[in-house]
C-alpha atoms as a PDB file:
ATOM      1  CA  UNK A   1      51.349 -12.408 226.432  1.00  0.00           C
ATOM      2  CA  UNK A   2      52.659 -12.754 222.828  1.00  0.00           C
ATOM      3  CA  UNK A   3      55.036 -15.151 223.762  1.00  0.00           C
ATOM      4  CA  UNK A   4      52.833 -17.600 225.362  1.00  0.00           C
ATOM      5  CA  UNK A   5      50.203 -16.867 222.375  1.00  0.00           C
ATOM      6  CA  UNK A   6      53.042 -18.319 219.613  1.00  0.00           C
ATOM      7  CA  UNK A   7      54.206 -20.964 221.974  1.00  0.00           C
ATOM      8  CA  UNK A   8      50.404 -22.069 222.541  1.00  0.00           C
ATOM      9  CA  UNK A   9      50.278 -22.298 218.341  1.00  0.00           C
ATOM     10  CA  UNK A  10      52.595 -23.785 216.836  1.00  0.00           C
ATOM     11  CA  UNK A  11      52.747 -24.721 213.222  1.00  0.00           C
ATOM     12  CA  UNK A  12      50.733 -21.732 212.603  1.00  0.00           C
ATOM     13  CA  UNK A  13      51.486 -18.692 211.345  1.00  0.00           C
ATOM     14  CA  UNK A  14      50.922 -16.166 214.182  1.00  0.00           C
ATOM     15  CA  UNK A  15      50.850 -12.607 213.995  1.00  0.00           C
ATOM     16  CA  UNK A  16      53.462 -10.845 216.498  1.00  0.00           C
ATOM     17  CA  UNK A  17      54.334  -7.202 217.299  1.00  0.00           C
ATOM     18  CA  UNK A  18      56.842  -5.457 215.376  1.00  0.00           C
ATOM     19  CA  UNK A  19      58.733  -5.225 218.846  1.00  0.00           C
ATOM     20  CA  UNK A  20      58.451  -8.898 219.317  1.00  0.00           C
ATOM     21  CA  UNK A  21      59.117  -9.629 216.075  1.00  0.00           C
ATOM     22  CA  UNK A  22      62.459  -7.837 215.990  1.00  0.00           C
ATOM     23  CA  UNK A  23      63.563  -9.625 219.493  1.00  0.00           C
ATOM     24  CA  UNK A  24      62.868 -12.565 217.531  1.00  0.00           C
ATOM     25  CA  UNK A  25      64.734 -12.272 214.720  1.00  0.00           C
ATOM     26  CA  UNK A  26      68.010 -10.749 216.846  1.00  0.00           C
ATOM     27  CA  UNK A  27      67.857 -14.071 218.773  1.00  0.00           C
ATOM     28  CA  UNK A  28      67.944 -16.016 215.308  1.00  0.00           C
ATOM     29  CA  UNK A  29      70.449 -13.715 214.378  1.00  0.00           C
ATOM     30  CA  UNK A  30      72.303 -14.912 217.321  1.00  0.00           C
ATOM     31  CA  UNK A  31      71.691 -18.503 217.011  1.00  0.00           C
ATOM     32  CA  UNK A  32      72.982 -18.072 213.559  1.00  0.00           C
ATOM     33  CA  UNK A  33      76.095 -16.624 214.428  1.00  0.00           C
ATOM     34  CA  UNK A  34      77.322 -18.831 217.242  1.00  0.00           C
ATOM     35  CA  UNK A  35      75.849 -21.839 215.228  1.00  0.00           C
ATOM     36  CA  UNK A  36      73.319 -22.430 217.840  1.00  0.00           C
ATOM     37  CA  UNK A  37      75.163 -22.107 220.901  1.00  0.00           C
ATOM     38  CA  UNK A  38      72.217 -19.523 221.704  1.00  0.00           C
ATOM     39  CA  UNK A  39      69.008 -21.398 221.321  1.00  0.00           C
ATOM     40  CA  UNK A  40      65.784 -19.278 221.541  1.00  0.00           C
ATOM     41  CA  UNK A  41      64.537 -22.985 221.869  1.00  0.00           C
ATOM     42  CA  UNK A  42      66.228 -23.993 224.816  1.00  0.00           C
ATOM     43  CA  UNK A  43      62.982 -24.042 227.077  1.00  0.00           C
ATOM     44  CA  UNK A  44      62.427 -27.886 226.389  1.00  0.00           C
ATOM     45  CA  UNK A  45      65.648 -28.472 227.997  1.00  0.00           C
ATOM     46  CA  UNK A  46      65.514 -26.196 230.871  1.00  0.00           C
ATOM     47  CA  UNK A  47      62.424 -27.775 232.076  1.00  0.00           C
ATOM     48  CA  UNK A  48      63.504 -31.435 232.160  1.00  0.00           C
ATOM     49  CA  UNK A  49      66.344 -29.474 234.522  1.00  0.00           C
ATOM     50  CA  UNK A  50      63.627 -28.316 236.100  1.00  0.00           C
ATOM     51  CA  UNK A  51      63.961 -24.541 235.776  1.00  0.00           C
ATOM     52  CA  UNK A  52      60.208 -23.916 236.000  1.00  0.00           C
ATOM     53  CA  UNK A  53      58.023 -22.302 237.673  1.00  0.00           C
ATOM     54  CA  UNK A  54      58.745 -24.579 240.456  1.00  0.00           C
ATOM     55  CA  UNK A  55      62.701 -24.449 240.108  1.00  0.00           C
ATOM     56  CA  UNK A  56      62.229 -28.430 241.197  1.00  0.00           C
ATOM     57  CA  UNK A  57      65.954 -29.229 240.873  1.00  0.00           C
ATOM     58  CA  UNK A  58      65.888 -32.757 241.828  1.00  0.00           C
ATOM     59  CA  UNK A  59      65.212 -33.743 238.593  1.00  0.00           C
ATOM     60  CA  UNK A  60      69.236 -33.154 237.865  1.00  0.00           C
ATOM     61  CA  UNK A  61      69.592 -36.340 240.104  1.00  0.00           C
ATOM     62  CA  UNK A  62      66.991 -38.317 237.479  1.00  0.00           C
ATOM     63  CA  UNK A  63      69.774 -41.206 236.719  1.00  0.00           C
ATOM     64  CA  UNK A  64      67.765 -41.026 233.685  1.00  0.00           C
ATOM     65  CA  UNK A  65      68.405 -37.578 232.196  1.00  0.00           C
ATOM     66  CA  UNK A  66      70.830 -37.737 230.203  1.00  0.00           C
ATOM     67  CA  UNK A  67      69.144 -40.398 228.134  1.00  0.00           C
ATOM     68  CA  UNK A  68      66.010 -38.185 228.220  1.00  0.00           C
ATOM     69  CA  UNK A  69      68.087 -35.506 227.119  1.00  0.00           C
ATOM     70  CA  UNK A  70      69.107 -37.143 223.937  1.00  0.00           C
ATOM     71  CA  UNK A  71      65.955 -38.617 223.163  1.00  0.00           C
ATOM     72  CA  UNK A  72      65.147 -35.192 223.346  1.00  0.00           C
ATOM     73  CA  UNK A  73      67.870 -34.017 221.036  1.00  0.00           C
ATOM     74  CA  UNK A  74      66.816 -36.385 218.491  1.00  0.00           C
ATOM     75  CA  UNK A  75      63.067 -35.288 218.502  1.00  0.00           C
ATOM     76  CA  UNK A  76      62.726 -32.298 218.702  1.00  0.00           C
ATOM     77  CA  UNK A  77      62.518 -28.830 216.065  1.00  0.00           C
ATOM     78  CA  UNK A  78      65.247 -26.848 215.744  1.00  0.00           C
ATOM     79  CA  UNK A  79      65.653 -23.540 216.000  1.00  0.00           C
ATOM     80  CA  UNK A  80      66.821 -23.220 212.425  1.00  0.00           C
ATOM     81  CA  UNK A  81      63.288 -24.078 211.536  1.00  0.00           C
ATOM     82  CA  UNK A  82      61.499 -21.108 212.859  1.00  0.00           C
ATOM     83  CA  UNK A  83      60.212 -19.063 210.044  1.00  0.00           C
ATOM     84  CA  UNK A  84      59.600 -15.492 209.212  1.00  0.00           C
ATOM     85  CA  UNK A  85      56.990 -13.489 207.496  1.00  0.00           C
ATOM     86  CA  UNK A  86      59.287  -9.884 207.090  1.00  0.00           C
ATOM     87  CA  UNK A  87      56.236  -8.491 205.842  1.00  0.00           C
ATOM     88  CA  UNK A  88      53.678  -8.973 207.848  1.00  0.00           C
ATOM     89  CA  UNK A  89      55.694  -9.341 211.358  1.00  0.00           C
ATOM     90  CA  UNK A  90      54.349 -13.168 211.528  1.00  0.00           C
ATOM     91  CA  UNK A  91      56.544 -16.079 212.879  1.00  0.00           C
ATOM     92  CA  UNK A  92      55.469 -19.945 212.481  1.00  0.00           C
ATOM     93  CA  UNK A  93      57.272 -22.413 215.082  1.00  0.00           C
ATOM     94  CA  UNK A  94      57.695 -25.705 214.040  1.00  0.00           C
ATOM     95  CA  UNK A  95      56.069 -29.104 215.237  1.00  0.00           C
ATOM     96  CA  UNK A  96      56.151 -28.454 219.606  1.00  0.00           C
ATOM     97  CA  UNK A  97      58.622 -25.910 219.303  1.00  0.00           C
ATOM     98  CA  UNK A  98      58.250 -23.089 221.842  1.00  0.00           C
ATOM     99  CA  UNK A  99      60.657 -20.127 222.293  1.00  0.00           C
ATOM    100  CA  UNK A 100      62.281 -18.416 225.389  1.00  0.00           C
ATOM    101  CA  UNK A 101      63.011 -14.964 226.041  1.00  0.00           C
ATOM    102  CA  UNK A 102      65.149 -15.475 228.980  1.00  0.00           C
ATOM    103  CA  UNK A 103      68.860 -15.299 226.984  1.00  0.00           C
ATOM    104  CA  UNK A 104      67.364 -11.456 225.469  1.00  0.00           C
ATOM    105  CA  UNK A 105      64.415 -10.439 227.257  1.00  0.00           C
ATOM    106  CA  UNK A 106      65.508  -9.172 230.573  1.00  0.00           C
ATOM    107  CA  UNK A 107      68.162  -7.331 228.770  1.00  0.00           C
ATOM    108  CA  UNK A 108      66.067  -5.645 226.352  1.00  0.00           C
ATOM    109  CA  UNK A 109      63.770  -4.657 229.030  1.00  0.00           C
ATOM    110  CA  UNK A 110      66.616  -3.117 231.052  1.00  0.00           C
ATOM    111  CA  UNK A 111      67.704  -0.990 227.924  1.00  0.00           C
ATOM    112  CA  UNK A 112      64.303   0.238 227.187  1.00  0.00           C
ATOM    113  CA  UNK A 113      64.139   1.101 231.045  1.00  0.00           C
ATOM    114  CA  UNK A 114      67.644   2.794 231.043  1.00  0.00           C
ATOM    115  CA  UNK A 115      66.914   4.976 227.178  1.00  0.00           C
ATOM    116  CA  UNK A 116      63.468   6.313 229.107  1.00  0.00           C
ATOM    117  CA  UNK A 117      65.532   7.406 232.561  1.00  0.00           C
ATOM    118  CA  UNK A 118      68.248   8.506 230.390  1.00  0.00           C
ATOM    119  CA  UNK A 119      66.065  11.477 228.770  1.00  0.00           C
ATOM    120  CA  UNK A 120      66.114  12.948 232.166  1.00  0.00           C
ATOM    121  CA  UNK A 121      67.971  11.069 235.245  1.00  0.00           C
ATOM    122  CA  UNK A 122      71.282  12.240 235.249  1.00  0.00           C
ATOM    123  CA  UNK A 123      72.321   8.968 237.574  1.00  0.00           C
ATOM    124  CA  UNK A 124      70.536   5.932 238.499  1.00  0.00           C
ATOM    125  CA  UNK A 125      70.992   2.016 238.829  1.00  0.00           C
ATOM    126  CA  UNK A 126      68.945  -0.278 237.220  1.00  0.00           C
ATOM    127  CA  UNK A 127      68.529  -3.964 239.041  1.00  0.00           C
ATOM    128  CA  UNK A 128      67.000  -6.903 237.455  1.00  0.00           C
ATOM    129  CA  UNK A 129      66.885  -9.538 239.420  1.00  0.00           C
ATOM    130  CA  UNK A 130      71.398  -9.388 239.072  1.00  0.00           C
ATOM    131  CA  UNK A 131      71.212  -7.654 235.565  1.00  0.00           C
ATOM    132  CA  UNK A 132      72.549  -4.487 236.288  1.00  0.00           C
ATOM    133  CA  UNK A 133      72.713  -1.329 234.407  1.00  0.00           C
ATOM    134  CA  UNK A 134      73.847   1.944 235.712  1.00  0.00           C
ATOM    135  CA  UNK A 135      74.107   5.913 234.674  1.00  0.00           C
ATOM    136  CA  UNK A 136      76.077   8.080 236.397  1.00  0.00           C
ATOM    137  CA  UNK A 137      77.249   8.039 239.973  1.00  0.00           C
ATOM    138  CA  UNK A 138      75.834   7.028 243.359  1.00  0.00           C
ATOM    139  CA  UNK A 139      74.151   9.065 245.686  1.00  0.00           C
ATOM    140  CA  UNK A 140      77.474   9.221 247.265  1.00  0.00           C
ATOM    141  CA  UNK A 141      79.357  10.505 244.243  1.00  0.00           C
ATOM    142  CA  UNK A 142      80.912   7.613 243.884  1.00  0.00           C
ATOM    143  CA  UNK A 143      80.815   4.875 241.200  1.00  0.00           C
ATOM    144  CA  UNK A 144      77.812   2.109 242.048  1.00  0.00           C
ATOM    145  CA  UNK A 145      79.038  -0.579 243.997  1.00  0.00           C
ATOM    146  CA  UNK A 146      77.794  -3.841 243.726  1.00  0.00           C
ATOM    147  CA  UNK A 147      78.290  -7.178 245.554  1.00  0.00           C
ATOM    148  CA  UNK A 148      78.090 -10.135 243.262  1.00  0.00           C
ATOM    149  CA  UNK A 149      77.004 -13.360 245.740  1.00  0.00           C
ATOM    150  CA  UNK A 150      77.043 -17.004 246.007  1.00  0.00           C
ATOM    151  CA  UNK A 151      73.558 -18.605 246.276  1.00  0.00           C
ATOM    152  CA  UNK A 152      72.708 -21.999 247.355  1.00  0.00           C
ATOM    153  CA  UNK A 153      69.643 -22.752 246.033  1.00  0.00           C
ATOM    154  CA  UNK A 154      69.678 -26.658 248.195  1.00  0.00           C
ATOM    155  CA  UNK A 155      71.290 -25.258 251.992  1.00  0.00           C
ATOM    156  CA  UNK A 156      69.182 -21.773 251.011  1.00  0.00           C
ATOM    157  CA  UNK A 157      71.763 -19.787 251.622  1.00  0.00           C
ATOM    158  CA  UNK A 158      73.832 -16.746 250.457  1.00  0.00           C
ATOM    159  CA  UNK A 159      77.420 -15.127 250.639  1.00  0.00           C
ATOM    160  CA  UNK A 160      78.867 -12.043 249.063  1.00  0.00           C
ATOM    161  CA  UNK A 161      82.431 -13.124 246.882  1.00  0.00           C
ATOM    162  CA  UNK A 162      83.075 -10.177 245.861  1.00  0.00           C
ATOM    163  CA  UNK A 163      82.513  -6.457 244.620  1.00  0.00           C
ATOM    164  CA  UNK A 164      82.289  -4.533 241.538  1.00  0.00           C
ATOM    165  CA  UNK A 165      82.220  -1.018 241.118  1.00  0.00           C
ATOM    166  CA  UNK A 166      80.251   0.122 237.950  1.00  0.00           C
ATOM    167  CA  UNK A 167      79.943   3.473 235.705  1.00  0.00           C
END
């Protein structure tokens, strides 16, 4: 993919879609304005949490993280240092900087879905994996109802908390 091309190079200058290079500047355009509260860099730390492909959570019970985590902190790029090439729709990450698409990418994905259904479903519900979009009403004429749910990723388990209805 495009993303894991520019993560595999950094400190090079790497051309990108002009779809992936507009995802890229809104999430530096977000990181700007909450003063990096949304980090298009986060991935670093969401692996030593161990959100990967393994979702190996005992690492939060490492007595050692949070020491690793501000080694971490003091090492590494940040996301301020990502740089764009306007004209030519290249990025260059810094020194083992990598990005993540998770804080924009299902989103953007579910409004592409929902603008293509929209030219001609009058009612539908989109579900991605919890992020939820919706047109018009149910196939009961009703507005979408959906359960929002408790999961327990250690016992494996799951309960319902609660409904919302969407339109």
């Amino acid at each position: 993919s495009e993303l894991a091309n520019l993560n595999r190079q950094p400190e090079k200058w790497i051309q990108v879609s002009q779809e992936f290079f507009m995802l890229i500047k809104k999430m530096i355009n977000m990181a700007t304005k909450t003063d990096g509260a949304f980090d298009p860099t986060v991935i670093d730390f969401l692996e030593l949490y161990g959100y990967d492909k393994y979702y190996d959570f005992s690492k939060l019970d490492n007595p050692e993280l949070p020491d690793i985590i501000k080694k971490r902190l003091t090492s590494r790029a940040s996301w301020k240092e990502i740089e764009l090439d306007d004209a030519n729709s290249k990025v260059r990450l810094a020194r083992d900087q990598r990005i993540d698409l998770g804080g924009i990418g299902k989103g953007y994905a579910i409004d592409c879905a929902f603008n293509k259904l929209e030219e001609g479903v009058k009612s539908f519900l989109i579900d991605a994996g919890g992020d939820i979009r919706v047109r018009g009403l149910s196939e009961k004429g009703e507005e979408w109802k959906v359960a929002l749910k408790n999961f327990n990723l250690q016992k494996k388990t799951e309960e319902t908390v609660g409904y919302v209805e969407l339109k």
